[in-house]
Protein backbone atom coordinates (compact mmCIF):
# COMPACT_ATOMS: atom_id res chain seq x y z
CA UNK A 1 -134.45 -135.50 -204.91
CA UNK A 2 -131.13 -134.84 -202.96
CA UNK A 3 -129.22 -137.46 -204.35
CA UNK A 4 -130.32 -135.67 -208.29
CA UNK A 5 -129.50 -132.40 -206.90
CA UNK A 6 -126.15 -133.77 -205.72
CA UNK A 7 -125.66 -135.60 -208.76
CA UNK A 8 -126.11 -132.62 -210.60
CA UNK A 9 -123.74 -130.53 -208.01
CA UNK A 10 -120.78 -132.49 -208.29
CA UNK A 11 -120.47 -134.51 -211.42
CA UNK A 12 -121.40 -131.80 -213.90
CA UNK A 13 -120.39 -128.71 -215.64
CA UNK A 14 -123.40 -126.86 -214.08
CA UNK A 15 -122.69 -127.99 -210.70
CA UNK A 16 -118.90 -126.34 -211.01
CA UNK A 17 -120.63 -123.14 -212.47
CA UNK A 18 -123.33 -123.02 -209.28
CA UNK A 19 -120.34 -123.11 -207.08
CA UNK A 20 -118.18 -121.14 -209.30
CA UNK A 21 -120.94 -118.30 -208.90
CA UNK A 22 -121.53 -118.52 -205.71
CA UNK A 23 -118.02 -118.68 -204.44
CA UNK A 24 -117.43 -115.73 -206.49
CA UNK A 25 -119.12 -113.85 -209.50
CA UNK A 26 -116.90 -111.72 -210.95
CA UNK A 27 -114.26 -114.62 -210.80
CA UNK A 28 -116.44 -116.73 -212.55
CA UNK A 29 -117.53 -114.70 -215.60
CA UNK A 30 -113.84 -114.37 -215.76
CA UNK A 31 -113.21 -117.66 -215.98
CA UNK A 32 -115.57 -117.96 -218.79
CA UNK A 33 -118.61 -119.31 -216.75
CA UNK A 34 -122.09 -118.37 -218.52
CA UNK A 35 -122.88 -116.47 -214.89
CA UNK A 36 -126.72 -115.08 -216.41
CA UNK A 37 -127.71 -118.45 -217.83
CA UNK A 38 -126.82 -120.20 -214.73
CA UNK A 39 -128.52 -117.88 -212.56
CA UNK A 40 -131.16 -117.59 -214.67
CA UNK A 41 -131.85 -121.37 -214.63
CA UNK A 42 -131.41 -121.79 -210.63
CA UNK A 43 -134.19 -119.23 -210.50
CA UNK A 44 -136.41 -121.57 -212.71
CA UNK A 45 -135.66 -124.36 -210.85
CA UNK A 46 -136.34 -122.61 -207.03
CA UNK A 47 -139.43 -121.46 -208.80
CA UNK A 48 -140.26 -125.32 -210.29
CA UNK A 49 -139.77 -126.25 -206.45
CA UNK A 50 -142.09 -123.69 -205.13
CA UNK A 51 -144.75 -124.77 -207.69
CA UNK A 52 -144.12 -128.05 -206.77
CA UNK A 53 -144.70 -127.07 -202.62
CA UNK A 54 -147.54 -125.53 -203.52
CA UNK A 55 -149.15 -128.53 -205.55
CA UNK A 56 -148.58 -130.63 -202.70
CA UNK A 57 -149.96 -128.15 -200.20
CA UNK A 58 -153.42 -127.90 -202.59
CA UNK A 59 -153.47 -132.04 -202.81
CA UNK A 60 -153.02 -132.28 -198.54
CA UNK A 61 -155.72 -129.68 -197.43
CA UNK A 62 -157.46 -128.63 -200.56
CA UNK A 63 -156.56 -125.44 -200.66
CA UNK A 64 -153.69 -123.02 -200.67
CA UNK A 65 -152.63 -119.51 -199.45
CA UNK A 66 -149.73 -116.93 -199.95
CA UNK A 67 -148.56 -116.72 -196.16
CA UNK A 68 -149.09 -120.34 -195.23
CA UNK A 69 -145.29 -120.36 -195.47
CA UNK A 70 -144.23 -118.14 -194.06
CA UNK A 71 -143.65 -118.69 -190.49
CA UNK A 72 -141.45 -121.22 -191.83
CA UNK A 73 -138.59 -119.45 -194.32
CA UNK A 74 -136.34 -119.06 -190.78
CA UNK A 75 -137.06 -122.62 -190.00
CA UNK A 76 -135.73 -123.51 -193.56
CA UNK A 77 -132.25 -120.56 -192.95
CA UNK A 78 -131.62 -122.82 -189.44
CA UNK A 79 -131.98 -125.93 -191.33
CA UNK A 80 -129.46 -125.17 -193.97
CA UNK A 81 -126.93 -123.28 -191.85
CA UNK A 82 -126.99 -126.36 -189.52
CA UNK A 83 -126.29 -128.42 -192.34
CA UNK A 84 -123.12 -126.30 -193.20
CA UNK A 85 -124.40 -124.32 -195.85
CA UNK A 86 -122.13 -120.60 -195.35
CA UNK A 87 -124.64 -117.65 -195.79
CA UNK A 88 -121.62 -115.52 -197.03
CA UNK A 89 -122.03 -118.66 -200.21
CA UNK A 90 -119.50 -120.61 -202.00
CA UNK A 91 -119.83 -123.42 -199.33
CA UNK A 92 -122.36 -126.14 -198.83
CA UNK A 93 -123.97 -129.62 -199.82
CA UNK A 94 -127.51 -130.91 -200.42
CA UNK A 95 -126.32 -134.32 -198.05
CA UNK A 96 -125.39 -131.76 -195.26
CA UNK A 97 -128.48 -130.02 -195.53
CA UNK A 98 -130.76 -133.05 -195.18
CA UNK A 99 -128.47 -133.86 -191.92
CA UNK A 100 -129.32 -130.16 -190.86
CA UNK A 101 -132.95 -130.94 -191.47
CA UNK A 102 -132.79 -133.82 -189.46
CA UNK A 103 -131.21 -132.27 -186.97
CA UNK A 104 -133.62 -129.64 -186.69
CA UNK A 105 -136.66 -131.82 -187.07
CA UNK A 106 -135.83 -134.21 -184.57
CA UNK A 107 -134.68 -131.05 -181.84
CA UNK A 108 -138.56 -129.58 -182.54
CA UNK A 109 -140.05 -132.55 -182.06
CA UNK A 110 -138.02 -133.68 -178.77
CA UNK A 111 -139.30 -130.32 -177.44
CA UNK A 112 -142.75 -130.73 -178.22
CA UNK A 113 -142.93 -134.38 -176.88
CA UNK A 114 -141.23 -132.99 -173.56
CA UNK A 115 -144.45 -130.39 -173.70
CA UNK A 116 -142.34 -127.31 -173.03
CA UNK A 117 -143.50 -124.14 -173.59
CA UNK A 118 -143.19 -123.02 -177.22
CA UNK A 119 -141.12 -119.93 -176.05
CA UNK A 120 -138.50 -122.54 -175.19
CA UNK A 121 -138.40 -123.92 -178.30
CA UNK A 122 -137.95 -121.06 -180.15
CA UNK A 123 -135.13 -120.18 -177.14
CA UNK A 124 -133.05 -123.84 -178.13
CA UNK A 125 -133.56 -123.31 -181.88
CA UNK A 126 -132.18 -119.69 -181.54
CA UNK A 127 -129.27 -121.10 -180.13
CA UNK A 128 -128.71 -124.20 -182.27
CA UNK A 129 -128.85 -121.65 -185.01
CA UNK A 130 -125.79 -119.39 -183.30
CA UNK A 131 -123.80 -122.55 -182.34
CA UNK A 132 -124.10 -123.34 -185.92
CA UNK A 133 -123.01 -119.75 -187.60
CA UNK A 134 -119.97 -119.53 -185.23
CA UNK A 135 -119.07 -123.40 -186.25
CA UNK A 136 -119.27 -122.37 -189.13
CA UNK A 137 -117.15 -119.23 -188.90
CA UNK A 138 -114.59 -121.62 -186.93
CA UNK A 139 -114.47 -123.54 -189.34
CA UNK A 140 -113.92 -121.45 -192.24
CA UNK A 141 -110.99 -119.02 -191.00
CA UNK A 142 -109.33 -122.43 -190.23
CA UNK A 143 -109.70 -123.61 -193.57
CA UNK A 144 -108.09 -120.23 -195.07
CA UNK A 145 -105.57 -120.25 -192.48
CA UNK A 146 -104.30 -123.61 -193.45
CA UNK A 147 -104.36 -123.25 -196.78
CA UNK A 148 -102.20 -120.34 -196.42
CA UNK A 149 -99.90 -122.19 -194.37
CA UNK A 150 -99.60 -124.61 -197.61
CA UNK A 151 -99.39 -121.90 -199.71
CA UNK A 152 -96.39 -120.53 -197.73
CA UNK A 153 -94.58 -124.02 -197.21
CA UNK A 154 -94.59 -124.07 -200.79
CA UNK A 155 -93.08 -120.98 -201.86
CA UNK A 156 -90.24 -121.54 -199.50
CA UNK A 157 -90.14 -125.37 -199.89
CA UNK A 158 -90.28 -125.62 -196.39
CA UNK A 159 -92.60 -128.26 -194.67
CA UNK A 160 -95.06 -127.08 -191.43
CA UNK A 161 -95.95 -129.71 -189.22
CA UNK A 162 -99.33 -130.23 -191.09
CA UNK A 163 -97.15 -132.06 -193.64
CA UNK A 164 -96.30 -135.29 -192.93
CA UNK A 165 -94.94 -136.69 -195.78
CA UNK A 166 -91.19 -138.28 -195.46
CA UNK A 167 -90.08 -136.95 -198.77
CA UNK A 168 -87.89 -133.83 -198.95
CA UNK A 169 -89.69 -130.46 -199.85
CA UNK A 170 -89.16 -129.61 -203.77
CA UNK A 171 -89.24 -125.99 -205.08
């Protein structure tokens, strides 16, 4: 399902609108993106996924109800954020956020094998979950700050060290 979803993400026209959107709205109806139509059909297909959770969960234990789920929707934010999904949006893969699910699954499961105390779990997820937000924070201003650096070397036609290229600087 990832690999569709990523498929879909990168190598489409849809994919480019879903990022265009959530990168920034405005910006994207701008640009000429349909911005209802596309949100319209990522709410039919978080909805097809929720009907599809909750066929499963009727076909494992016969039955279903409303707030079976529930204690796990933060769960589900840590796994995505670990996997380098921004909250603020615009950022994010489905490959990173099956590596943040791993991630996640396998640090739950090393702490129930080790027979802590569930308090402690919840303690080491809290603060995978912060390690993650301020990577991800890092991260981003770095990515803005160097592009501006480009941005400026460009105007003036002056290289920064990040350049390494031996050719001289063009206007």
């Amino acid at each position: 399902m990832a690999l569709i979803v990523s498929w879909i993400l990168y190598k489409t026209k849809f994919g480019n609108w879903v990022f265009a959107i959530g990168g920034d709205e405005t910006s994207a109806r701008a640009a000429g993106v349909p911005v209802e139509r596309t949100t319209i059909l990522l709410f039919m297909g978080s909805g097809f996924g929720a009907s599809l959770l909750g066929v499963t969960q009727v076909a494992l234990f016969g039955s279903a109800q409303v707030s079976a789920g529930q204690s796990y929707v933060f769960f589900s934010i840590i796994a995505v954020v670990v996997g380098g999904v921004l909250l603020t949006g615009g950022y994010g893969s489905p490959i990173g956020v099956i590596f943040g699910t791993m991630t996640f699954a396998i640090v739950s499961q090393g702490i129930y094998s080790t027979g802590w105390d569930s308090d402690w779990s919840s303690l080491i997820l809290g603060v995978l979950l912060l390690i993650a937000v301020l990577t991800n924070n890092t991260f981003r201003r770095l990515a803005l700050s160097s592009g501006d650096k480009k941005d400026e070397s460009l105007s003036t036609g002056r290289r920064t060290d990040s350049q390494t290229s031996t050719e001289p600087a063009t206007n």
